[in-house]
Protein backbone atom coordinates (compact mmCIF):
# COMPACT_ATOMS: atom_id res chain seq x y z
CA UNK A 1 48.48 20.81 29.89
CA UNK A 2 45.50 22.83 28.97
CA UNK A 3 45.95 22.22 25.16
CA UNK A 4 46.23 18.41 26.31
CA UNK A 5 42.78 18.36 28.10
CA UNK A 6 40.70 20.60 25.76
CA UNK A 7 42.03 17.70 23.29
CA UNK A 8 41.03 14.84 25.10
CA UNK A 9 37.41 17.19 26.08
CA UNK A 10 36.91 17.08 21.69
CA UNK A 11 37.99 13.42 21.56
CA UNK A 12 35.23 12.26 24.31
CA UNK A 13 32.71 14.39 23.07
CA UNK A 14 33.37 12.96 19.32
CA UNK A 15 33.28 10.03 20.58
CA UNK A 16 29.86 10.41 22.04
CA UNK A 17 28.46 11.97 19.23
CA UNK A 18 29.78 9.30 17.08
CA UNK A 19 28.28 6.31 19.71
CA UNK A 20 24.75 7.86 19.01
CA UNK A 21 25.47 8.19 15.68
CA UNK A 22 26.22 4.81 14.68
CA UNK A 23 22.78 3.39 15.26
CA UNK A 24 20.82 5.92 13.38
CA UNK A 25 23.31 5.22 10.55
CA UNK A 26 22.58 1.59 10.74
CA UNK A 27 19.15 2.08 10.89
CA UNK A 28 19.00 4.24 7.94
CA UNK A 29 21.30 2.08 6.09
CA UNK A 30 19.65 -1.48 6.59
CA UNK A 31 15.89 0.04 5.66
CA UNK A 32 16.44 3.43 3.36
CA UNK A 33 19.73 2.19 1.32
CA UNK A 34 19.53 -1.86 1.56
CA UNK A 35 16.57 -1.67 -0.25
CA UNK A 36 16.87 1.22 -2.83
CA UNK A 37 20.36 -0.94 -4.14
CA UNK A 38 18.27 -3.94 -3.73
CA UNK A 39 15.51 -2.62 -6.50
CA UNK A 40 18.42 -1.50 -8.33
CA UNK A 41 19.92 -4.49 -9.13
CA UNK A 42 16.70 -6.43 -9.61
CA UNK A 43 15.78 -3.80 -12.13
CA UNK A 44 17.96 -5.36 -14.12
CA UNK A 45 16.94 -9.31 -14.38
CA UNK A 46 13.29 -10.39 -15.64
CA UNK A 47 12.04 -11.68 -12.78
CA UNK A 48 8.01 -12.59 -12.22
CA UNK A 49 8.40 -12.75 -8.38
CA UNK A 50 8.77 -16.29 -7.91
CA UNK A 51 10.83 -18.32 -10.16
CA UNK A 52 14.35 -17.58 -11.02
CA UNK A 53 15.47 -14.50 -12.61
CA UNK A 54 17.19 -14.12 -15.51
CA UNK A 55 19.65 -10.87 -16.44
CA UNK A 56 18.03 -8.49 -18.69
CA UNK A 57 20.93 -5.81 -18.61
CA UNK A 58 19.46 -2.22 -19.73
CA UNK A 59 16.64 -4.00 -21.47
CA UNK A 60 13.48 -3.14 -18.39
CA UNK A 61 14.95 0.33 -18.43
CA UNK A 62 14.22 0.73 -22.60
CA UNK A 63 10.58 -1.15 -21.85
CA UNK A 64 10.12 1.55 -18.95
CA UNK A 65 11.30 4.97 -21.79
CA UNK A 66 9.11 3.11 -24.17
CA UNK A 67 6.38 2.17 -22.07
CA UNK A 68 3.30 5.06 -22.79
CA UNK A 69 1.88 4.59 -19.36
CA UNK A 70 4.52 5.47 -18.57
CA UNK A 71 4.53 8.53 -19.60
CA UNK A 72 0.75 9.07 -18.55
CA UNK A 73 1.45 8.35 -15.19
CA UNK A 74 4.58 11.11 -15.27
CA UNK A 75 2.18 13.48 -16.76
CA UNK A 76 -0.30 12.55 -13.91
CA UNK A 77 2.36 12.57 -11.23
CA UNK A 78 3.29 16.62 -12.74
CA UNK A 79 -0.46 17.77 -12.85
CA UNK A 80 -0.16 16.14 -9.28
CA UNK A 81 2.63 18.89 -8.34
CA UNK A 82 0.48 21.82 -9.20
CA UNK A 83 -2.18 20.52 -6.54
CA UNK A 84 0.04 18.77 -3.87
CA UNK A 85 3.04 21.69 -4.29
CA UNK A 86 1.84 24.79 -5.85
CA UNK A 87 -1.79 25.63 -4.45
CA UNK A 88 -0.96 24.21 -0.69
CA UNK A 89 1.81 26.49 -0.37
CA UNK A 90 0.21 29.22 -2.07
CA UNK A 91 -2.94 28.78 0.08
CA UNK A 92 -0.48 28.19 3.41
CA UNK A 93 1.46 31.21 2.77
CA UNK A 94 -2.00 33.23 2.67
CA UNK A 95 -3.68 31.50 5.87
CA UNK A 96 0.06 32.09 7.83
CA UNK A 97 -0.22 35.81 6.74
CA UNK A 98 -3.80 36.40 7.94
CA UNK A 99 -3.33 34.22 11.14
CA UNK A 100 0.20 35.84 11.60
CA UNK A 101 -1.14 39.31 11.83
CA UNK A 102 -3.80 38.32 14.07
CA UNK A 103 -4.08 37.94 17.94
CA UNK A 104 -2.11 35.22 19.33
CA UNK A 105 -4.44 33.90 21.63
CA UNK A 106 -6.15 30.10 20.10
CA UNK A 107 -2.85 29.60 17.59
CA UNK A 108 -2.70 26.50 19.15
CA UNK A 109 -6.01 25.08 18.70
CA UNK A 110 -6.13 26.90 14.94
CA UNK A 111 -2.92 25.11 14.51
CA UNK A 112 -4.37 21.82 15.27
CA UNK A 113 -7.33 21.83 13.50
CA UNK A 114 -5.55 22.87 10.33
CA UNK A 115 -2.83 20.14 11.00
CA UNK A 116 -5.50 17.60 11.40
CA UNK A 117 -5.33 16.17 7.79
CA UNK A 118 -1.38 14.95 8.49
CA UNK A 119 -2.84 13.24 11.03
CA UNK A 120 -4.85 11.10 9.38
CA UNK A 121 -3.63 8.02 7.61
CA UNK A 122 -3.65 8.73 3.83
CA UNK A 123 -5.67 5.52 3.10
CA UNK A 124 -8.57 7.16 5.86
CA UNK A 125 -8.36 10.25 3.98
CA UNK A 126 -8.91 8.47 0.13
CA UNK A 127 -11.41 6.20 1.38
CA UNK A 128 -13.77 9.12 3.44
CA UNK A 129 -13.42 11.13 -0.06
CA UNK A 130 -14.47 8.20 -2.20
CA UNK A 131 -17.35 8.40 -0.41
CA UNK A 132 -17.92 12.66 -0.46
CA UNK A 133 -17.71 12.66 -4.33
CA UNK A 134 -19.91 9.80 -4.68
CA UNK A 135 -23.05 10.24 -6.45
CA UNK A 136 -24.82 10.75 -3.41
CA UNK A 137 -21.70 11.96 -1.09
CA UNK A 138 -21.55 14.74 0.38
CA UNK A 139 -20.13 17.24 -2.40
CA UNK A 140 -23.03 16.04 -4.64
CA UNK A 141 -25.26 16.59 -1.68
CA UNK A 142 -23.83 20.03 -0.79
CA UNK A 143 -24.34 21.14 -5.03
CA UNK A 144 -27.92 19.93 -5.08
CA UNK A 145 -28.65 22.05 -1.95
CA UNK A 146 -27.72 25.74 -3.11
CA UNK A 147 -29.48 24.61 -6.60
CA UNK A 148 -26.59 23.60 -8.95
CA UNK A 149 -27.58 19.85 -9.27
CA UNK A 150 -26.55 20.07 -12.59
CA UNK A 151 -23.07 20.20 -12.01
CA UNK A 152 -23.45 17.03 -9.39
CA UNK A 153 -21.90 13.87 -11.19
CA UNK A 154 -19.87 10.92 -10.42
CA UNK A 155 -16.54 13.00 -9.80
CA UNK A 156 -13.91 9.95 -9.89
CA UNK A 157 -15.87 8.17 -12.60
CA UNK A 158 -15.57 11.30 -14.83
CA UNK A 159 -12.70 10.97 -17.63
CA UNK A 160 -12.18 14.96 -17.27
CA UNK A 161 -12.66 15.29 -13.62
CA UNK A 162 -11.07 12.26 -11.89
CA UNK A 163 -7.45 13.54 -11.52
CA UNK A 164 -8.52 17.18 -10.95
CA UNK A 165 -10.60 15.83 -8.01
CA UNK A 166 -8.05 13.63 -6.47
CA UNK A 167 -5.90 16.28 -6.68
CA UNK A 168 -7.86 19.06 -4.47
CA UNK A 169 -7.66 15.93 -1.74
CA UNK A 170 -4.08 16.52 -1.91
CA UNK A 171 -4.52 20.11 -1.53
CA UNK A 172 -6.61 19.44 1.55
CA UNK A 173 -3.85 17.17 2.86
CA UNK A 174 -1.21 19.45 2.26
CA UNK A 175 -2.44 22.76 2.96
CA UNK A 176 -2.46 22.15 6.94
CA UNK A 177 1.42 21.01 6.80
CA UNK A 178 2.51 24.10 4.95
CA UNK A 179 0.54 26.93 6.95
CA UNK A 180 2.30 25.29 10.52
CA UNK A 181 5.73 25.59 8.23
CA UNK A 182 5.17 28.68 7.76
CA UNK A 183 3.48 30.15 10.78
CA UNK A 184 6.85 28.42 12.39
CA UNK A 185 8.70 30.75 10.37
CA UNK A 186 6.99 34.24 10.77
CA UNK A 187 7.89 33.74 14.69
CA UNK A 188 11.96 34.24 13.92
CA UNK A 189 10.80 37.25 11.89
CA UNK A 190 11.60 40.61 13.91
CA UNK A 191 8.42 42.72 14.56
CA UNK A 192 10.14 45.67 14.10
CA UNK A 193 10.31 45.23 9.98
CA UNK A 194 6.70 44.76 10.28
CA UNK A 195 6.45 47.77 12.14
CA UNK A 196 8.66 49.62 9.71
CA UNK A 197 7.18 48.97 7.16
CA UNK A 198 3.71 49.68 8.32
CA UNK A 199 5.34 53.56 9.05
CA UNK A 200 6.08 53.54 5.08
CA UNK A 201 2.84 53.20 4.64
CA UNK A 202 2.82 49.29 3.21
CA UNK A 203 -0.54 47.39 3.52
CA UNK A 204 -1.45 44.17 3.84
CA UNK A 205 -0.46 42.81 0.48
CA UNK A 206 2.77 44.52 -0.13
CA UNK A 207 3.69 44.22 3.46
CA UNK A 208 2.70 39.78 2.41
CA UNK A 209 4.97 39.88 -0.71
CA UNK A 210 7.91 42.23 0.11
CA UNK A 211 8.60 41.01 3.70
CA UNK A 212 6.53 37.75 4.33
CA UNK A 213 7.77 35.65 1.74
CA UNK A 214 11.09 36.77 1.00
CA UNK A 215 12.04 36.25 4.50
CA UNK A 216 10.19 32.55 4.54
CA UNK A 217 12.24 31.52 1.66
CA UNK A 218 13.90 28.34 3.60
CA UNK A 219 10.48 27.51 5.09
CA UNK A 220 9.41 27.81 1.39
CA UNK A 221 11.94 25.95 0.09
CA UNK A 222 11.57 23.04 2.60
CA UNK A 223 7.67 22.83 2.15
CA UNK A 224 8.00 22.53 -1.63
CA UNK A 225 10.37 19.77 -0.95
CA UNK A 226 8.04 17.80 1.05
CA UNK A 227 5.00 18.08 -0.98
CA UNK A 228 7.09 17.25 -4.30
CA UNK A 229 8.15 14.45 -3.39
CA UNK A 230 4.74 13.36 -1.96
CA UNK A 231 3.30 14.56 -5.25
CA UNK A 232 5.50 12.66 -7.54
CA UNK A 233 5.48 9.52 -4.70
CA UNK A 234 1.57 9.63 -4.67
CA UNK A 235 0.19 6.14 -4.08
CA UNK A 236 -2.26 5.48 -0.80
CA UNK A 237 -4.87 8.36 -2.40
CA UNK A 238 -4.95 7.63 -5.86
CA UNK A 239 -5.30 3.44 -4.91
CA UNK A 240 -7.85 4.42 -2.12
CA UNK A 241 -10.07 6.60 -4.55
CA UNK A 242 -9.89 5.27 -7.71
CA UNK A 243 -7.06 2.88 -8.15
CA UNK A 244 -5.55 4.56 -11.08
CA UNK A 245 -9.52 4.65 -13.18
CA UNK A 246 -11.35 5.29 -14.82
CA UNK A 247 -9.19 3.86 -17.62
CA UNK A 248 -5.76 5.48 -16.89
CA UNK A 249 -6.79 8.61 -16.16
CA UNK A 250 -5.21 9.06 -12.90
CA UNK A 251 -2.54 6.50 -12.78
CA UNK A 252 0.63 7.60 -11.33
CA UNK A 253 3.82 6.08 -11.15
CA UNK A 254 3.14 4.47 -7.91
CA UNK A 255 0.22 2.86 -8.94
CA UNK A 256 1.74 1.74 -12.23
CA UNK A 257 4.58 0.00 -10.45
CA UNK A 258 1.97 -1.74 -7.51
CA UNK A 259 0.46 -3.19 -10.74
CA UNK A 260 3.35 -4.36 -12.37
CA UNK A 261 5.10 -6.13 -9.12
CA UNK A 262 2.12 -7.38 -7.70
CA UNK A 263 -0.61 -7.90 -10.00
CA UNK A 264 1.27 -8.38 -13.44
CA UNK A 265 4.26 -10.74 -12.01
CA UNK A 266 7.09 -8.20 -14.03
CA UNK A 267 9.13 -7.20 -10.85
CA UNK A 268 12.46 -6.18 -13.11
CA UNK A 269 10.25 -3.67 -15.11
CA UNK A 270 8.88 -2.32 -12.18
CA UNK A 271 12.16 -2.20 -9.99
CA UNK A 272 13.69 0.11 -13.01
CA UNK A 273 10.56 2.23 -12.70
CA UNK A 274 11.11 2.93 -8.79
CA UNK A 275 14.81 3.72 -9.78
CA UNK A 276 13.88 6.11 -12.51
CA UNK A 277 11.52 7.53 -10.60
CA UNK A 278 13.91 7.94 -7.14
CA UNK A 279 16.32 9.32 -9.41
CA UNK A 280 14.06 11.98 -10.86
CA UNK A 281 12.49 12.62 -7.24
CA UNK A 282 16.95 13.33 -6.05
CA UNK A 283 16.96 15.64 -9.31
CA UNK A 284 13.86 17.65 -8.08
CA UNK A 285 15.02 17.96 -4.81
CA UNK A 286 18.87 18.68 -5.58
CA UNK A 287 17.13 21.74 -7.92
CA UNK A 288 14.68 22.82 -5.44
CA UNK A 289 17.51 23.46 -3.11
CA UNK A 290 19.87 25.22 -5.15
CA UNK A 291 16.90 27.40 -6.27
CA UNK A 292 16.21 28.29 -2.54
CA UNK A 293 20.05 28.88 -1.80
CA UNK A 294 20.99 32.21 -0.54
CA UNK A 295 22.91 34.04 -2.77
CA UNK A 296 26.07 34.85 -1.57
């Protein structure tokens, strides 16, 4: 009899979690997996937009390997990684093992203000930089002031400069996101190994690398997720700032495929660029998180 209630207890409660799960499914199904099949198959047909397609087969997906833009824009999209990925988690790993050791008293207002960027729509953030690295913006303004007016130019009209400099505006954006990951993570960390290892006479920096980041390898792992994906997904800051210019010199692949749906009429060609490029985004991610994996 008890055997015969615990089952119907696991039933019900299955049953439940399967009635809330349904329309989350649905939800993800009708706008995350409609869609992505959707571009798929439209990838392959020529299609302008308007008039009738007409089936291309694999043909948009040899114009996309052939296409040198192309290849720019990946190029762009990797140099993107190092300032989206690499230095935000670098610099958040830093800021959570200063702030970490500190008092705990104002986290949450510390928190905030470095969180602030994610709050702020990503078209906001490209257009009030636009304006900082103009040629009388703020960073100009700032370099003229301690005496190196020299150095002040145009930033996102300069060939050399442009993609570095829309790339430290992902940095900015990033950063904030990051140090909260990780300052999330230092609180399940016992206070005892930091304690220990202060009696074996560790300092700051070996105490950062042997303890801190090993133990914030999931929190790692997660953050380089997110900001590789936004890295190699990069559109609203690049079109805000300098719409892919001068020239190409910071076109990414999201800009590349905005121009060829909507301002060059050749959907197919850029439907089989947003599949090659959401299949390289899954490979990324699937290698991230075998990387980060605990070994058995």
């Amino acid at each position: 009899m008890a055997f015969t209630r615990q089952a119907a207890a696991r039933r019900r409660r299955a049953l439940l979690a399967f009635t809330y799960l349904v329309p989350a499914i649905a939800m993800y199904v009708a706008f995350a997996i409609v869609p992505l099949l959707y571009t798929a198959w439209l990838s392959f047909f020529d299609w302008d937009g308007i008039t009738p397609g007409t089936w291309t087969g694999l043909s948009n997906y040899a114009e996309v390997v052939q296409n040198p833009e192309l290849r720019g824009a990946l190029v762009h999209a990797a140099v993107f990684v190092v300032f989206y990925s690499i230095l935000p988690i670098a610099i958040g790993l830093v800021l959570a093992g200063l702030l970490g050791r500190g008092a705990r008293r104002g986290w949450g207002a510390i928190r905030t203000i470095i969180f602030l960027p994610q709050v702020v729509p990503l078209v906001a953030v490209g257009i009030a930089w636009r304006w900082m690295y103009a040629d009388d913006g703020t960073v100009n303004q700032v370099l003229r002031a301690v005496g190196l007016g020299s150095v002040a130019r145009a930033w996102l009209g300069d060939f050399t400069l442009a993609l570095p400099a829309v790339g430290l505006v992902g940095t900015w954006v990033m950063t904030g996101l990051c140090t909260v990951f990780f300052l999330a993570g230092m609180q399940k960390i016992d206070v005892s190994l930091f304690e220990a290892a202060r009696l074996d006479g560790a300092g700051a920096v070996r105490e950062f690398l042997s303890l801190i980041v090993p133990l914030l390898r999931q929190e790692i792992a997660v953050a380089m997720t997110i900001t590789v994906i936004a890295a190699l997904a990069s559109f609203d800051v690049v079109f805000a700032t300098t719409g892919g210019g001068p020239g190409t010199q910071t076109t990414v692949p999201g800009v590349l495929i905005y121009r060829l749906a909507f301002t060059e009429g050749q959907v197919g060609t850029a439907c089989a660029m947003a599949t090659v490029l959401s299949a390289l985004i899954f490979a990324v991610v699937i290698c991230i998180n075998r990387l980060a994996r605990e070994k058995p």
